[in-house]
Protein backbone atom coordinates (compact mmCIF):
# COMPACT_ATOMS: atom_id res chain seq x y z
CA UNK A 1 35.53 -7.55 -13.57
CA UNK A 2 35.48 -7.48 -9.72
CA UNK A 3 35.44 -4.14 -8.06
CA UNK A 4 38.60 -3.61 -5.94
CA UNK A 5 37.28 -4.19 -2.02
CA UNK A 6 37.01 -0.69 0.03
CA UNK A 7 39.33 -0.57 3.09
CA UNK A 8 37.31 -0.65 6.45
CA UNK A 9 37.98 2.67 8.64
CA UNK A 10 39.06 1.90 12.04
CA UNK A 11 36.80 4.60 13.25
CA UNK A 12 33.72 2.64 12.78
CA UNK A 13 34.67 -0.28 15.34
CA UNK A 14 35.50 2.38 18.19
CA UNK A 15 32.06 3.98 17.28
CA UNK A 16 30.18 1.46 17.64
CA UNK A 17 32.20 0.19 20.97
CA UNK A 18 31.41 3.53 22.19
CA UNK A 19 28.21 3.54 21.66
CA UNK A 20 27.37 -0.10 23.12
CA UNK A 21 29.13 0.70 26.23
CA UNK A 22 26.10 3.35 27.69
CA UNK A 23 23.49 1.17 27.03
CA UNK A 24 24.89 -1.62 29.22
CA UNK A 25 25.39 1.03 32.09
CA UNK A 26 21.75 1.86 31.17
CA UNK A 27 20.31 -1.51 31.35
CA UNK A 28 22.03 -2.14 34.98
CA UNK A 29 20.94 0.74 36.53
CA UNK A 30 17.00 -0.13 36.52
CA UNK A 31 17.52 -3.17 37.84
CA UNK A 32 19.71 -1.86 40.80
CA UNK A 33 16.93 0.60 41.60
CA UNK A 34 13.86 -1.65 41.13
CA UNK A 35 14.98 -3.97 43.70
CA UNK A 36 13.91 -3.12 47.70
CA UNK A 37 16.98 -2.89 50.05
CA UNK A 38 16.39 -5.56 52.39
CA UNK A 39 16.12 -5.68 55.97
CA UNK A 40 19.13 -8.24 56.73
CA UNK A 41 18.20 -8.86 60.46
CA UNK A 42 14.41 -9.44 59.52
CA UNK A 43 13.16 -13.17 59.59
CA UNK A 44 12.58 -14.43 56.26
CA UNK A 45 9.07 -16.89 55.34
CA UNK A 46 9.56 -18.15 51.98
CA UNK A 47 5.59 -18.39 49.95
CA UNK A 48 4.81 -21.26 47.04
CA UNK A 49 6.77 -24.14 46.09
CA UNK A 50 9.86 -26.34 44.56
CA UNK A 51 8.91 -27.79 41.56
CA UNK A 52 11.01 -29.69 39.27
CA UNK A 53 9.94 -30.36 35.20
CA UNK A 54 10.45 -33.26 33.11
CA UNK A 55 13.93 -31.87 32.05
CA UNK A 56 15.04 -31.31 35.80
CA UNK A 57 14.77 -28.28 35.84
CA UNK A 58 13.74 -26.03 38.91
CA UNK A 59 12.00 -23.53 39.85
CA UNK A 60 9.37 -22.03 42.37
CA UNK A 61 5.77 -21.77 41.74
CA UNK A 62 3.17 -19.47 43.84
CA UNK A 63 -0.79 -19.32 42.81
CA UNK A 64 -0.44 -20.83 39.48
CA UNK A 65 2.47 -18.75 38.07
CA UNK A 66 6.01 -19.92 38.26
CA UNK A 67 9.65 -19.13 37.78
CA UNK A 68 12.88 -21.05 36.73
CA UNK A 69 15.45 -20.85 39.59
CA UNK A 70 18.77 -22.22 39.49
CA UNK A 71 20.09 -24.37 42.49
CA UNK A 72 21.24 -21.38 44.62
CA UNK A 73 18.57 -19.62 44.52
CA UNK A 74 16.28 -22.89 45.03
CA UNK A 75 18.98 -23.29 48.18
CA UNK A 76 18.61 -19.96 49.68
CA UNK A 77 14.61 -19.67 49.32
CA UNK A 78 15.14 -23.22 51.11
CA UNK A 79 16.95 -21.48 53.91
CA UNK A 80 14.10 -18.66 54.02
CA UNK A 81 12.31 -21.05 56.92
CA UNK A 82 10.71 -18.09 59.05
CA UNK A 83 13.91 -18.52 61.46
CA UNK A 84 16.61 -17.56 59.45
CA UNK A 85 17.27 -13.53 58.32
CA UNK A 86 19.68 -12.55 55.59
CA UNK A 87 22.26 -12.18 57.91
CA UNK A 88 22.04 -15.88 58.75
CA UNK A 89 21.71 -17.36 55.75
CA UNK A 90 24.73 -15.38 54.48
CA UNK A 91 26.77 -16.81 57.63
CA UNK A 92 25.48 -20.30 56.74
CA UNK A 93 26.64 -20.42 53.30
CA UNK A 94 30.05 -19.03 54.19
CA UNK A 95 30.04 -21.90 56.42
CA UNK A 96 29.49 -24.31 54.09
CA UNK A 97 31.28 -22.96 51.31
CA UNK A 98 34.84 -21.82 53.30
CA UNK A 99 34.41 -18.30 51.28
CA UNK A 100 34.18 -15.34 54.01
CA UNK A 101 30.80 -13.71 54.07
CA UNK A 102 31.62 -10.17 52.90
CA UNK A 103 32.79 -11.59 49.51
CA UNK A 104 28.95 -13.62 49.01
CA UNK A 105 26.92 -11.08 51.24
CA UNK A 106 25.54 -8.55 48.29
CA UNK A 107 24.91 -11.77 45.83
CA UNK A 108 22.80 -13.52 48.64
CA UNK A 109 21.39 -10.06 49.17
CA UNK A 110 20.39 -9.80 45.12
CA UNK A 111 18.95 -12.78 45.18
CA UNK A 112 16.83 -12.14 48.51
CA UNK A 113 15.90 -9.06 46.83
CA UNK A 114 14.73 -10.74 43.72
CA UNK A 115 12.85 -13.31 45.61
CA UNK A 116 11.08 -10.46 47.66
CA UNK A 117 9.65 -8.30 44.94
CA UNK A 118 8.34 -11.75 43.05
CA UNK A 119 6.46 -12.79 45.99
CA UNK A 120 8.12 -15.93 47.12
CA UNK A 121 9.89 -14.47 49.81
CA UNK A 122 8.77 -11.97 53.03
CA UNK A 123 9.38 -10.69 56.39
CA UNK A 124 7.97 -11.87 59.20
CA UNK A 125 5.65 -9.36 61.06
């Protein structure tokens, strides 16, 4: 004879909702704070290279070690020329995508960021 099923609380859900939501805030905040504020006026020289593998996919590649990119971030290190700084990469891709540059300004910023503290990206001197 089958025992007759126990009835699920709905405590336990909420619980454990609760107690997932503080470790996402916790994961997001190191990441925030590990990343440099960049200069946006400063001239940006990107370092390595594109490199594509078998399966097409990209990524960037500096002194042997290399990263997988996806195509706007391979697009903005593009940009990184020594000419252009945030600021005018951020204009450029408003430009070319129609969306105002205040809305794409922090994302371009991110990935800037990200690109800096990796090494493929720098400040002119």
């Amino acid at each position: 004879m089958k025992k007759p099923r126990q009835k699920k609380s709905a405590a336990k859900p909420a619980r454990k909702q609760a107690a997932k939501k503080p470790a996402r805030e916790e994961q997001a905040q190191p990441l925030e704070k590990e990343l440099p504020k960049i200069n946006s006026i400063a001239k940006l020289q990107r370092q390595g290279q594109i490199v594509k593998d078998p399966a097409g996919n990209l990524g960037l590649m500096k002194d042997g070690a290399a990263v997988r990119v996806d195509e706007v971030t391979a697009s903005i290190w593009t940009m990184c020329d020594g000419k252009r700084s945030a600021n005018d990469i951020t204009g450029l891709i408003s430009q070319l995508s129609s969306i105002p540059a205040e809305k794409i300004r922090k994302e371009i910023e991110f990935i800037i960021a990200q690109l800096q503290r990796l090494g493929f990206v720098s400040e002119m001197k």
